[in-house]
PDB file of N, CA and C in Angstrom:
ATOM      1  N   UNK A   1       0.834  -1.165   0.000  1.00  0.00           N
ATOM      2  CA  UNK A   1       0.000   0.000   0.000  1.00  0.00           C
ATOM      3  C   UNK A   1       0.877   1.225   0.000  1.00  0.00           C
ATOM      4  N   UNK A   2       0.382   2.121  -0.533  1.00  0.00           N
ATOM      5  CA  UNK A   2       1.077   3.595  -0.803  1.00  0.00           C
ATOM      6  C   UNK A   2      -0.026   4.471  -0.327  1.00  0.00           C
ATOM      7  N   UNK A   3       0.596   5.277   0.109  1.00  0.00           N
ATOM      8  CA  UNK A   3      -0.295   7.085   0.276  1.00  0.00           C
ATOM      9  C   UNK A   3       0.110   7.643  -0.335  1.00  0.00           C
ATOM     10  N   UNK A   4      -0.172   8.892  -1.380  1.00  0.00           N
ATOM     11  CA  UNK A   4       0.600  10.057  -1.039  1.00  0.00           C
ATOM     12  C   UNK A   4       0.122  11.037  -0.479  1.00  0.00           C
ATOM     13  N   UNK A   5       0.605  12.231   0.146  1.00  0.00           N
ATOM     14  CA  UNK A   5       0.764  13.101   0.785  1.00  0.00           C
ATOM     15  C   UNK A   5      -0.098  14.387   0.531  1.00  0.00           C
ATOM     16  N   UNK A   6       0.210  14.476  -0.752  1.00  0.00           N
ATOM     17  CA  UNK A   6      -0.465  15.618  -1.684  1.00  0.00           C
ATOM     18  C   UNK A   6      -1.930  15.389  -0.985  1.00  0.00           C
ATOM     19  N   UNK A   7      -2.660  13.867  -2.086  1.00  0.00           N
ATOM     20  CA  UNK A   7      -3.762  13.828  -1.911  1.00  0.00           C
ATOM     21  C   UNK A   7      -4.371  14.081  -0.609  1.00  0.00           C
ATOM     22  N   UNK A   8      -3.967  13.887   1.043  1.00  0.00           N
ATOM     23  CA  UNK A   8      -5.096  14.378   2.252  1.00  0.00           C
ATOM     24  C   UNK A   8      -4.457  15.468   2.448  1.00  0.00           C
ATOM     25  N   UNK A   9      -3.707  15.997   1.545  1.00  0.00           N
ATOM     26  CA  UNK A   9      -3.416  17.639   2.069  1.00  0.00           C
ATOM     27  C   UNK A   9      -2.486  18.054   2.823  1.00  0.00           C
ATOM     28  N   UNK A  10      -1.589  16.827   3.906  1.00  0.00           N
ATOM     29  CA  UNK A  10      -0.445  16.841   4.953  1.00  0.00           C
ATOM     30  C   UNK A  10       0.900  16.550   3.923  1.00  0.00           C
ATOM     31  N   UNK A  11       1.641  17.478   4.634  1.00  0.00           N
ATOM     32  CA  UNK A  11       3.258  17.529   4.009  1.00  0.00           C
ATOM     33  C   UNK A  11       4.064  16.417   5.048  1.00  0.00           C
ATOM     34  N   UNK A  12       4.676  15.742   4.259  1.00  0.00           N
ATOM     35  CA  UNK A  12       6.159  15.203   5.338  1.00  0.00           C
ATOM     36  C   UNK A  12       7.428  16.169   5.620  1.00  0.00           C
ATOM     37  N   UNK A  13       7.171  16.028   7.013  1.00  0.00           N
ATOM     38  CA  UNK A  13       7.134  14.359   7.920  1.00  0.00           C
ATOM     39  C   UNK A  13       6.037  14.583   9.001  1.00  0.00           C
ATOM     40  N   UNK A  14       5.362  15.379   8.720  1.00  0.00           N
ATOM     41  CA  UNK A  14       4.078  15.591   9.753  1.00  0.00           C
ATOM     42  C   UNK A  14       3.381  14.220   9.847  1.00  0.00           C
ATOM     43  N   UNK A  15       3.892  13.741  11.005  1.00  0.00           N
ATOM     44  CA  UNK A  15       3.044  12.568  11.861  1.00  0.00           C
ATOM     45  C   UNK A  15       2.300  11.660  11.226  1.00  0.00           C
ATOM     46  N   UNK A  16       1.258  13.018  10.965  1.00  0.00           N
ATOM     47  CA  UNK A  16      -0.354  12.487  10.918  1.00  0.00           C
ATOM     48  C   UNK A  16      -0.188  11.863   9.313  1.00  0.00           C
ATOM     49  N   UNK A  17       0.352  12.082   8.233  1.00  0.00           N
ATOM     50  CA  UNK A  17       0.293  11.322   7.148  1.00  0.00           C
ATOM     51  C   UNK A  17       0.393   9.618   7.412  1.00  0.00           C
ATOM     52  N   UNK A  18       1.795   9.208   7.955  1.00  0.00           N
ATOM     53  CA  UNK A  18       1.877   8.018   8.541  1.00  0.00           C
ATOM     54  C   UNK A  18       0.971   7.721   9.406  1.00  0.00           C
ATOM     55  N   UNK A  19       0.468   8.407  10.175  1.00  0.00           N
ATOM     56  CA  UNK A  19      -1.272   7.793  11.097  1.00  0.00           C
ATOM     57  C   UNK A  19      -1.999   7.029   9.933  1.00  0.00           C
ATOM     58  N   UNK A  20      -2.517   8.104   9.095  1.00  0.00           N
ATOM     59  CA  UNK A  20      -3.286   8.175   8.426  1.00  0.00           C
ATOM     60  C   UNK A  20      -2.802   6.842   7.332  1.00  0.00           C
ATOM     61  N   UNK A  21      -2.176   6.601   7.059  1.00  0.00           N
ATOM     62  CA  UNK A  21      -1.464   5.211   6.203  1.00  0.00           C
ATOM     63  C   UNK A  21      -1.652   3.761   7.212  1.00  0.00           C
ATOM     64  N   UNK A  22      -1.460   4.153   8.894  1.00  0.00           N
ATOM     65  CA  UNK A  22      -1.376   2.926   9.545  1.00  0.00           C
ATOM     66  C   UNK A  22      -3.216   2.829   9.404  1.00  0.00           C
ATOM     67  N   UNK A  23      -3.415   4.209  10.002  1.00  0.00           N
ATOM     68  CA  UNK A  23      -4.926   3.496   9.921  1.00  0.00           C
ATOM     69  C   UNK A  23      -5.847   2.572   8.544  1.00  0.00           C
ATOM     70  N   UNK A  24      -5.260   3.462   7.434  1.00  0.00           N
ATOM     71  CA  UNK A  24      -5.941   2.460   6.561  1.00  0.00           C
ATOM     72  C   UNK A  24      -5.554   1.218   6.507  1.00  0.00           C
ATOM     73  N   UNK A  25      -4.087   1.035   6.942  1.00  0.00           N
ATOM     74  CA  UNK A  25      -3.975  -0.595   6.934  1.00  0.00           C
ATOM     75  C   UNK A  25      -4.686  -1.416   8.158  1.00  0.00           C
ATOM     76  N   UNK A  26      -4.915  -0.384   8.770  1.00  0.00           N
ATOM     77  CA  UNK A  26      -5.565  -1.281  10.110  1.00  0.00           C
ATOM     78  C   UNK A  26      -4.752  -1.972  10.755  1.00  0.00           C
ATOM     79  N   UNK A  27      -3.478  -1.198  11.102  1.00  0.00           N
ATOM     80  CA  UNK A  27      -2.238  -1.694  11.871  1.00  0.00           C
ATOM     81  C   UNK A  27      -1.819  -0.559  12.878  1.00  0.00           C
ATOM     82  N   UNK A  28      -1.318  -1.207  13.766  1.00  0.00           N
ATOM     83  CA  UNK A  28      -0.185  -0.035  15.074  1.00  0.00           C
ATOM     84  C   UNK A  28       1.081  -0.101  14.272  1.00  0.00           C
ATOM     85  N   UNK A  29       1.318   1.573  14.804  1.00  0.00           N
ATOM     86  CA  UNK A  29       2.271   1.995  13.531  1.00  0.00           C
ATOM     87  C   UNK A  29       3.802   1.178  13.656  1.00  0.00           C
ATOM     88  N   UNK A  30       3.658   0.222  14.828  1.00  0.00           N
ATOM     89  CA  UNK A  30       4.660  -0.590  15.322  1.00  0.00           C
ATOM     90  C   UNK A  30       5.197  -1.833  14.350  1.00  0.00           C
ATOM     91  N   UNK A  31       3.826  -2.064  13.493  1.00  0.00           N
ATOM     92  CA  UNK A  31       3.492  -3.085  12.624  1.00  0.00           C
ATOM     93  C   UNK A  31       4.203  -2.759  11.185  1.00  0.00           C
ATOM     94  N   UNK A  32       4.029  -1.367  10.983  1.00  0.00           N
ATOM     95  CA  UNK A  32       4.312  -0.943   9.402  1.00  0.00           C
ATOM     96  C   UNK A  32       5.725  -0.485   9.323  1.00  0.00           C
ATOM     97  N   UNK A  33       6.130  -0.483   8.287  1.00  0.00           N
ATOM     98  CA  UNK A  33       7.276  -0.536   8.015  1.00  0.00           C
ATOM     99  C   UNK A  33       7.521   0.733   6.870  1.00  0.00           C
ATOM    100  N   UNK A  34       8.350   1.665   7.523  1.00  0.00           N
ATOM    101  CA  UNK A  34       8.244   2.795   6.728  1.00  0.00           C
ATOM    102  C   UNK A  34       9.518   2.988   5.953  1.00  0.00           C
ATOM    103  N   UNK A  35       9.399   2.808   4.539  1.00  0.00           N
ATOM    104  CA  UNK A  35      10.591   2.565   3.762  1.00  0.00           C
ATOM    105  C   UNK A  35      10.236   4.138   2.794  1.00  0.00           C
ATOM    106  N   UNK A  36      11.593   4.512   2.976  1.00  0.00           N
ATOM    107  CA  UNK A  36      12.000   5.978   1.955  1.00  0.00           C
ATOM    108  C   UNK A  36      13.181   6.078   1.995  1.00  0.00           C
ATOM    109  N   UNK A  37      13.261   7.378   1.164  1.00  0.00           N
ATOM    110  CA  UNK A  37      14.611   7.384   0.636  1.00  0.00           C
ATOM    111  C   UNK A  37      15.109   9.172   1.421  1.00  0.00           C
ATOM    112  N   UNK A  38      14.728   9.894   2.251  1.00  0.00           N
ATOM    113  CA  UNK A  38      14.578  11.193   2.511  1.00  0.00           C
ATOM    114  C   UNK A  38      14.571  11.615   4.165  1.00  0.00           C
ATOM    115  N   UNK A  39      15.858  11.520   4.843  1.00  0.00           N
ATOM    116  CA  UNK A  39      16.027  11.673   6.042  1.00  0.00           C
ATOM    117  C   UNK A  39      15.097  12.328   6.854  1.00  0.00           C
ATOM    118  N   UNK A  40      15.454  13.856   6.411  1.00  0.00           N
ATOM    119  CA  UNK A  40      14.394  14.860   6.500  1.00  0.00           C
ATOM    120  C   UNK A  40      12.855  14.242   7.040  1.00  0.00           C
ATOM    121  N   UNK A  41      11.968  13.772   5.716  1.00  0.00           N
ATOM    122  CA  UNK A  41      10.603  13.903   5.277  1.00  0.00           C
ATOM    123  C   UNK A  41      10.445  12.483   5.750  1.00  0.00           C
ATOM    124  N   UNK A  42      10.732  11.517   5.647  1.00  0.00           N
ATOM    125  CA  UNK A  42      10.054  10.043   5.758  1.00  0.00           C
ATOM    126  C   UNK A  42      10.515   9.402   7.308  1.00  0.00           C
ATOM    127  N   UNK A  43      11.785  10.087   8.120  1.00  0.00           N
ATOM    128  CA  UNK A  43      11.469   9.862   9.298  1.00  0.00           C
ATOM    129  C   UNK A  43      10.776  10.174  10.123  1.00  0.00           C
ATOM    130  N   UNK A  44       9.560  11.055   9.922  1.00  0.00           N
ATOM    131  CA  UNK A  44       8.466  11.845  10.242  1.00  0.00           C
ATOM    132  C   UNK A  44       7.130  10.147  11.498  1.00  0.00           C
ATOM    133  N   UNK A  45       7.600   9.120  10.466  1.00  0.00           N
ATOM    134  CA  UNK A  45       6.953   7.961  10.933  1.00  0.00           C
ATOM    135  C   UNK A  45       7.158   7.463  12.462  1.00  0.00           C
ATOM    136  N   UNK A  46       8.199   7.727  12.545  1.00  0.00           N
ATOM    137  CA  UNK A  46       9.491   7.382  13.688  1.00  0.00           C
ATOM    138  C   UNK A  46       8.366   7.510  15.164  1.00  0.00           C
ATOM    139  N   UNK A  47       8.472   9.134  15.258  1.00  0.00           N
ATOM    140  CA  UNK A  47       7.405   9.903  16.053  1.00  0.00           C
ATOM    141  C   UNK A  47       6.594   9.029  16.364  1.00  0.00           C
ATOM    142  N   UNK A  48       5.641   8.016  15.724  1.00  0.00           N
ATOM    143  CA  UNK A  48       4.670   7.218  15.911  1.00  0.00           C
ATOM    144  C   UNK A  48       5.244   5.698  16.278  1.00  0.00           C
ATOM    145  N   UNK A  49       6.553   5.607  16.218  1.00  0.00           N
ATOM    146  CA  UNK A  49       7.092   4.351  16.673  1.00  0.00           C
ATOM    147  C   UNK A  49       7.395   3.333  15.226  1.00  0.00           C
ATOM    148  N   UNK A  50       6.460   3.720  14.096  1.00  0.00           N
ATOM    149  CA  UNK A  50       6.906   3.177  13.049  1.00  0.00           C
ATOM    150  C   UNK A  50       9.063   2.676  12.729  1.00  0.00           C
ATOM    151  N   UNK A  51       8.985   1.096  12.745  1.00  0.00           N
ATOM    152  CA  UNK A  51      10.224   1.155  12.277  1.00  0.00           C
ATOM    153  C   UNK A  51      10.260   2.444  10.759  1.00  0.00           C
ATOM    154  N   UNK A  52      11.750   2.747  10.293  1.00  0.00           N
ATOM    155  CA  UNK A  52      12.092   3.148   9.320  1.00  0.00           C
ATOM    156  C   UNK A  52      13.280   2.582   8.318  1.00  0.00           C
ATOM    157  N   UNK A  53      13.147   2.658   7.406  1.00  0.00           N
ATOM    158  CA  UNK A  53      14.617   1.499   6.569  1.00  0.00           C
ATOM    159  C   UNK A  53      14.810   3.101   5.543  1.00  0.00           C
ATOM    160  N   UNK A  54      15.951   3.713   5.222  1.00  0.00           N
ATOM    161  CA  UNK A  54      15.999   4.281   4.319  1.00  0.00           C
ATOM    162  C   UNK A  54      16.651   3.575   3.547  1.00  0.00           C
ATOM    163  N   UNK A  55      16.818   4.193   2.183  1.00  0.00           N
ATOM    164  CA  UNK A  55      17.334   3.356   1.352  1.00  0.00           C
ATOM    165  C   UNK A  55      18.337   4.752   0.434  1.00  0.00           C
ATOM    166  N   UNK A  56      18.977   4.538  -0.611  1.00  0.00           N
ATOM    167  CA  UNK A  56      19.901   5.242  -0.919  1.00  0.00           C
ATOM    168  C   UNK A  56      18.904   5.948  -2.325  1.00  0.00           C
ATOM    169  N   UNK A  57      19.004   7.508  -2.283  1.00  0.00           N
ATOM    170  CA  UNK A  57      17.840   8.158  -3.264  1.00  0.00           C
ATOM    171  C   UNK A  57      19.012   7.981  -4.227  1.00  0.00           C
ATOM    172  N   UNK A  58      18.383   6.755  -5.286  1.00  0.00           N
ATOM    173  CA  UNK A  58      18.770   6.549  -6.135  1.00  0.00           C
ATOM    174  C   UNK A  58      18.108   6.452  -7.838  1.00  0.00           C
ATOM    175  N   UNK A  59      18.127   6.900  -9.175  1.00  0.00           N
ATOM    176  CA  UNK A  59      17.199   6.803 -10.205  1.00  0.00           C
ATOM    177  C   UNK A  59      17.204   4.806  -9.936  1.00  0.00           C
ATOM    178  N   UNK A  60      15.560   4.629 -10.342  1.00  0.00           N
ATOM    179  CA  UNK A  60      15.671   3.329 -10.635  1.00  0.00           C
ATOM    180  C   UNK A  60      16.486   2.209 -11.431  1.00  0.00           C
ATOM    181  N   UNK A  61      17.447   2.796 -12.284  1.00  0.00           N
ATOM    182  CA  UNK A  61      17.809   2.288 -13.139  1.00  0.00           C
ATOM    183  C   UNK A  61      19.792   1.922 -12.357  1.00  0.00           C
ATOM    184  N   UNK A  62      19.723   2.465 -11.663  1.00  0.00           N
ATOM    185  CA  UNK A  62      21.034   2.356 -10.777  1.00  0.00           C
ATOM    186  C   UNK A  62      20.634   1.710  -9.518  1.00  0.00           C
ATOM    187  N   UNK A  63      19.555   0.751  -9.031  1.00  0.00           N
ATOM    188  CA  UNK A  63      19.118   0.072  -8.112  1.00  0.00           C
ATOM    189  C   UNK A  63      19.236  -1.322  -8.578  1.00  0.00           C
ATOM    190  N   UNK A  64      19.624  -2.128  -8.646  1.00  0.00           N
ATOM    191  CA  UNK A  64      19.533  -3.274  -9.649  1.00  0.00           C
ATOM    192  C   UNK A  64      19.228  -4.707  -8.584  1.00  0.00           C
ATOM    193  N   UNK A  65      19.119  -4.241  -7.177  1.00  0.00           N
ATOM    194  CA  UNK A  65      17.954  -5.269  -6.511  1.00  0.00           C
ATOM    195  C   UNK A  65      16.717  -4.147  -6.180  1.00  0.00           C
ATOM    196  N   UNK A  66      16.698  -3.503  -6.851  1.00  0.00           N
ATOM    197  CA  UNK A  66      15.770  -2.413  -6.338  1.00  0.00           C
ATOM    198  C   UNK A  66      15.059  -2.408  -5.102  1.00  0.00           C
ATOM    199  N   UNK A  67      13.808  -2.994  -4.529  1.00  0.00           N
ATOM    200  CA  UNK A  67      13.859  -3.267  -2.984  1.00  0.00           C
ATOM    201  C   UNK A  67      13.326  -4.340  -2.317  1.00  0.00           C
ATOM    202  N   UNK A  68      14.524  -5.122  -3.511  1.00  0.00           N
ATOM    203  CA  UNK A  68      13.969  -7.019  -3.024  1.00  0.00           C
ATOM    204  C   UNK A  68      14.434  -7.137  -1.615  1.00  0.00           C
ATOM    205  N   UNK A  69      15.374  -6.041  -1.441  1.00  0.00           N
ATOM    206  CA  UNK A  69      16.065  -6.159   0.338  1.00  0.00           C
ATOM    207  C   UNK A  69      14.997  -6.367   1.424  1.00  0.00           C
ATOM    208  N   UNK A  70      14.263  -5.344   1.115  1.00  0.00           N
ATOM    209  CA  UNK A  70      12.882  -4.871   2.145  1.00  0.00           C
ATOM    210  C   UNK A  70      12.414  -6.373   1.986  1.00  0.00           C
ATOM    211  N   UNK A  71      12.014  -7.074   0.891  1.00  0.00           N
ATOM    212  CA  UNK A  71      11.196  -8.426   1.451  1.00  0.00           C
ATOM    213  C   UNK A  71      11.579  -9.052   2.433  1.00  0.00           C
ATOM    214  N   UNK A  72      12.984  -8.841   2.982  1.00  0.00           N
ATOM    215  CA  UNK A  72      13.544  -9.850   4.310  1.00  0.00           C
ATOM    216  C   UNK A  72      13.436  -9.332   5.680  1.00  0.00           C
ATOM    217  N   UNK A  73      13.035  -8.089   5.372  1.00  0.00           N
ATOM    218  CA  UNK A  73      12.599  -7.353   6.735  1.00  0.00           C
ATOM    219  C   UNK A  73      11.049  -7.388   7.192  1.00  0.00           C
ATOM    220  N   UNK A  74      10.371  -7.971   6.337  1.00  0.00           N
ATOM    221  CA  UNK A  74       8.745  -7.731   6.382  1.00  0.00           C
ATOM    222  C   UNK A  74       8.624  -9.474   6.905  1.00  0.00           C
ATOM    223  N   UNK A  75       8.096  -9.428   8.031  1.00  0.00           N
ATOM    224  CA  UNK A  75       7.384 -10.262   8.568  1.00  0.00           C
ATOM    225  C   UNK A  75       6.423 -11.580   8.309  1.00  0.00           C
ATOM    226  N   UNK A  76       6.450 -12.609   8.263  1.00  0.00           N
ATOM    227  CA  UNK A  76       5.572 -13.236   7.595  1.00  0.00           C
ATOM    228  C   UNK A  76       4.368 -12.688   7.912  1.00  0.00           C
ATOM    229  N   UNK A  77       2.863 -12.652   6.630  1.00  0.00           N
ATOM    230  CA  UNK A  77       1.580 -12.683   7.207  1.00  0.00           C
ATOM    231  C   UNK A  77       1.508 -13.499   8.918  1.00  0.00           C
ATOM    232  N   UNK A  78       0.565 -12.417   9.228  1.00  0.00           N
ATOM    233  CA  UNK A  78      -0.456 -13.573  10.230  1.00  0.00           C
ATOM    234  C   UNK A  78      -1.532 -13.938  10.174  1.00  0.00           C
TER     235      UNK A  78
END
């Protein structure tokens, strides 16, 4: 799942965007896993306890596992 930001009107790293992302998943923000590339703006999650993984702001084409990494950090379903 993705948000963006634009659409409810909140800028990052204001909190409430990442609320607003856990709630639609219907998770504690303890659960979600907040992956970006933007020190600044995407540790905004943190605040809420959300882990964070940055990753290196890179064009896609210079990523060449692009973010098969993240699959080993994500939890099996429950």
């Amino acid at each position: 799942m993705f948000l963006l930001a634009y659409e409810i009107g909140i800028k990052k790293p204001d909190p409430r965007i990442f609320q607003t992302a856990c709630d639609k998943l219907d998770l504690p923000p303890t659960d979600v896993l907040m992956v970006g590339d933007d020190r600044a703006a995407d540790t905004g999650a943190a605040a809420l306890g959300c882990p964070v993984h940055l990753v290196d702001h890179l064009p896609v084409d210079e990523r060449p596992g692009s973010l098969a990494e993240i699959l080993d950090m994500i939890p099996p379903c429950r």
